[in-house]
C-alpha atoms as a PDB file:
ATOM      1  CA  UNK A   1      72.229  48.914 142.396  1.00  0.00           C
ATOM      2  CA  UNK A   2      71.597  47.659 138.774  1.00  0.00           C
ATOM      3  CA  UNK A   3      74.191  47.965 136.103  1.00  0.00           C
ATOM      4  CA  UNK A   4      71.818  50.607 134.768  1.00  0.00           C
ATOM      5  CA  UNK A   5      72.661  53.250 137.629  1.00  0.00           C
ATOM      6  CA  UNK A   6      76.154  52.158 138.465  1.00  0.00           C
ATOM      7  CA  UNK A   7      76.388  53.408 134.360  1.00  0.00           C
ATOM      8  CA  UNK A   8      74.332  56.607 134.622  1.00  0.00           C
ATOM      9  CA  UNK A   9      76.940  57.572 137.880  1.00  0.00           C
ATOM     10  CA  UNK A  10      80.110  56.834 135.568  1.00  0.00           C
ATOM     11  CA  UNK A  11      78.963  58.703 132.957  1.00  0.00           C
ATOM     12  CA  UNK A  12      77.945  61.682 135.368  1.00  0.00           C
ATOM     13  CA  UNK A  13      81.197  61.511 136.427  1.00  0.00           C
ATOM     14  CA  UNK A  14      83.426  61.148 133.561  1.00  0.00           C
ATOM     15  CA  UNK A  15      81.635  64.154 132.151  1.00  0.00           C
ATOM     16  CA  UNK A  16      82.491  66.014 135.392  1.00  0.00           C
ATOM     17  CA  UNK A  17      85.898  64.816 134.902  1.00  0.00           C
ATOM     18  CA  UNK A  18      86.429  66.223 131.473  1.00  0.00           C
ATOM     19  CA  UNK A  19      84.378  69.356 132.609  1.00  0.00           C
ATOM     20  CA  UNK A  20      87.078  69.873 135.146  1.00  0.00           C
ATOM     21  CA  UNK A  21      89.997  69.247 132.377  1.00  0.00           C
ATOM     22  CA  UNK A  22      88.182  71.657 130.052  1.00  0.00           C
ATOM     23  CA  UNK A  23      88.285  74.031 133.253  1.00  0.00           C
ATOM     24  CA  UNK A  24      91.890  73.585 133.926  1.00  0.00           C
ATOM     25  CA  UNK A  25      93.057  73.833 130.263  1.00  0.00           C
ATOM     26  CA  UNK A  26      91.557  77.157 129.763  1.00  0.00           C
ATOM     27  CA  UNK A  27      93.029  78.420 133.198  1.00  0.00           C
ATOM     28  CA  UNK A  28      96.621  77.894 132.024  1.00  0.00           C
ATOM     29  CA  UNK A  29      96.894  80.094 129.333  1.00  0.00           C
ATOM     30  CA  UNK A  30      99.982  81.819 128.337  1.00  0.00           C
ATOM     31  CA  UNK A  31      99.918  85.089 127.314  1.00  0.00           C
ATOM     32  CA  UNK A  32     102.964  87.712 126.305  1.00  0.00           C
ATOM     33  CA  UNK A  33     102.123  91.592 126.606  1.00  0.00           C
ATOM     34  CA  UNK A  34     104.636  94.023 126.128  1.00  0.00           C
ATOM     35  CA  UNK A  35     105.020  96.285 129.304  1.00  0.00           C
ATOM     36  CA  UNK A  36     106.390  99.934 129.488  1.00  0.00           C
ATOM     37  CA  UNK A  37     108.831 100.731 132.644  1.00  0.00           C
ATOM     38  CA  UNK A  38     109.605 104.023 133.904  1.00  0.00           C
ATOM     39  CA  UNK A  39     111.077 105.521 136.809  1.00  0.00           C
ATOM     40  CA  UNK A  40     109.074 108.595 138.397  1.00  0.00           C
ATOM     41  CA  UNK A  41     110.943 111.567 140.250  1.00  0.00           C
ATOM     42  CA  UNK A  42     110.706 109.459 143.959  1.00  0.00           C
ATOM     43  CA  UNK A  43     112.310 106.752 142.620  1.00  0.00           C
ATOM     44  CA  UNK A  44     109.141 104.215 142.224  1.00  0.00           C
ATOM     45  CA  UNK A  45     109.510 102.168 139.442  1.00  0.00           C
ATOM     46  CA  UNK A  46     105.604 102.564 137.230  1.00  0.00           C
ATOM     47  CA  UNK A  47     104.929  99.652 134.573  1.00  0.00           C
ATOM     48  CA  UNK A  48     102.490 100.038 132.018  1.00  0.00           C
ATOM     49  CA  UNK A  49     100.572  97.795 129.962  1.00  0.00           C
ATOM     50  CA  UNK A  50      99.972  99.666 125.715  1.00  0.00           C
ATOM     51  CA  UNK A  51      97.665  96.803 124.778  1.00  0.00           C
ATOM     52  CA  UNK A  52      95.882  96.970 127.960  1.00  0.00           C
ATOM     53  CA  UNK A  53      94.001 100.525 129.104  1.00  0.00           C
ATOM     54  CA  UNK A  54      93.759 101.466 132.220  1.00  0.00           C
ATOM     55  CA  UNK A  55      96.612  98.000 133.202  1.00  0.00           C
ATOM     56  CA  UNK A  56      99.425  99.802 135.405  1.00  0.00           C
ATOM     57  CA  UNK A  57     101.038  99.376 138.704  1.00  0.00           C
ATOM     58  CA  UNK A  58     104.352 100.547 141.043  1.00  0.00           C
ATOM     59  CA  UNK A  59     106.760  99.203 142.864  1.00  0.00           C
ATOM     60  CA  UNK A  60     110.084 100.112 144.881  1.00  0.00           C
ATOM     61  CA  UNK A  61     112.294  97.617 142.824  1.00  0.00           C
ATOM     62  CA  UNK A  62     112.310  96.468 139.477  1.00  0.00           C
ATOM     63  CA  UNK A  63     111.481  92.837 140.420  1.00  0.00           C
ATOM     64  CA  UNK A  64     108.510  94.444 142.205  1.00  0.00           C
ATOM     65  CA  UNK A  65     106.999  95.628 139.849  1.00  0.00           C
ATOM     66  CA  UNK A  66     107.172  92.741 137.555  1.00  0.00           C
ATOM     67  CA  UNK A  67     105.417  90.453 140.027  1.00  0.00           C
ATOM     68  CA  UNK A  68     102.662  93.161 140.503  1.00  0.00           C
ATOM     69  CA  UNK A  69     102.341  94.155 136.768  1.00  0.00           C
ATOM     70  CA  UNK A  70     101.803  90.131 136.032  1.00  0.00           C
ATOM     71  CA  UNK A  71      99.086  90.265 139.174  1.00  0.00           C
ATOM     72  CA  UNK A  72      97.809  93.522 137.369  1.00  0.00           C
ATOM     73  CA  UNK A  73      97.321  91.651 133.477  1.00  0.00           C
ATOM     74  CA  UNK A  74      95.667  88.663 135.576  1.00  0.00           C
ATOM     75  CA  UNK A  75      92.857  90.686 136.636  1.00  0.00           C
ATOM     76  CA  UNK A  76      92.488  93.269 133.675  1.00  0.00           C
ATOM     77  CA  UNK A  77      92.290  90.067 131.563  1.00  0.00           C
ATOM     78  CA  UNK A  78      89.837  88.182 134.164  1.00  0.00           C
ATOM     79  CA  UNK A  79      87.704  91.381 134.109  1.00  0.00           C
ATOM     80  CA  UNK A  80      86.991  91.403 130.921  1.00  0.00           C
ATOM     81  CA  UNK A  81      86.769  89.290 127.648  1.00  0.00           C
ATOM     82  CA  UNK A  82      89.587  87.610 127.497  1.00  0.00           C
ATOM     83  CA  UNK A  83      90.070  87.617 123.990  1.00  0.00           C
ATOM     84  CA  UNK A  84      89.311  91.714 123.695  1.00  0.00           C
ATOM     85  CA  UNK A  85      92.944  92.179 124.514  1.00  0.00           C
ATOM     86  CA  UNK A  86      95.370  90.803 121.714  1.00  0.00           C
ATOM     87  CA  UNK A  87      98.963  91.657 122.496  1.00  0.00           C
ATOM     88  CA  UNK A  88     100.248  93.819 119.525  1.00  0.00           C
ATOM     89  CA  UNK A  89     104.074  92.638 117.851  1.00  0.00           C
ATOM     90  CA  UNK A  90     106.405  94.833 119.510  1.00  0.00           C
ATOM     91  CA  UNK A  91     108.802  96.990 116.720  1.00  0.00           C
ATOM     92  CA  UNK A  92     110.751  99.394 118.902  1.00  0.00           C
ATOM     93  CA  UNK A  93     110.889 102.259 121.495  1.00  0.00           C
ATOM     94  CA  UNK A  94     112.022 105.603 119.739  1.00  0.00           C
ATOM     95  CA  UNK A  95     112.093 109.329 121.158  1.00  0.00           C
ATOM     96  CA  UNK A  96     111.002 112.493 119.463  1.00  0.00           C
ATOM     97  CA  UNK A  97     112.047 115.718 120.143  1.00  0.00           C
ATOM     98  CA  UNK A  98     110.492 119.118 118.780  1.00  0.00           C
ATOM     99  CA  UNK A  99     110.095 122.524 119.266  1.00  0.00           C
ATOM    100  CA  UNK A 100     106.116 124.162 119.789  1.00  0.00           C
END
């Protein structure tokens, strides 16, 4: 092997390499969405994702639900464009009652 190919294989590679870095930096993402928890009648805990539609999920205990709601954002966001979901700033949680 000439110096020529032994050159064209560590190029090939290095870009690989940095391919795979690329890869890896874009995997490890943090992201921070607000999440809605409620208890229904039974007792199952339901968490809700506002900035997501359709990104829900149950679970028998609290810390149950938080695993599976993370799980849940994973593969909303993987479904989709990544970047079509923007987490909105949180302000509050208020009730309103009223008569109709």
């Amino acid at each position: 092997m000439g110096f020529v190919q032994i050159y064209k294989i560590f190029l090939l590679v290095l870009v690989n390499f940095i391919s795979s870095l690329v890869f890896i930096f874009n995997m490890t993402k943090n992201y921070n969405y607000t999440i809605v928890l409620e208890q229904d009648e039974d007792g199952i805990y339901v968490a809700k994702v506002p900035d997501i539609p359709g990104c829900y999920t149950q679970g028998k205990t609290v810390e149950q639900v938080m695993e599976r709601i993370k799980e849940a954002i994973k593969v909303c966001i993987e479904s989709d464009d990544k970047d079509s979901y923007q987490p909105l700033k949180f302000i509050g949680i208020q009730q309103v009652e009223f008569t109709a």
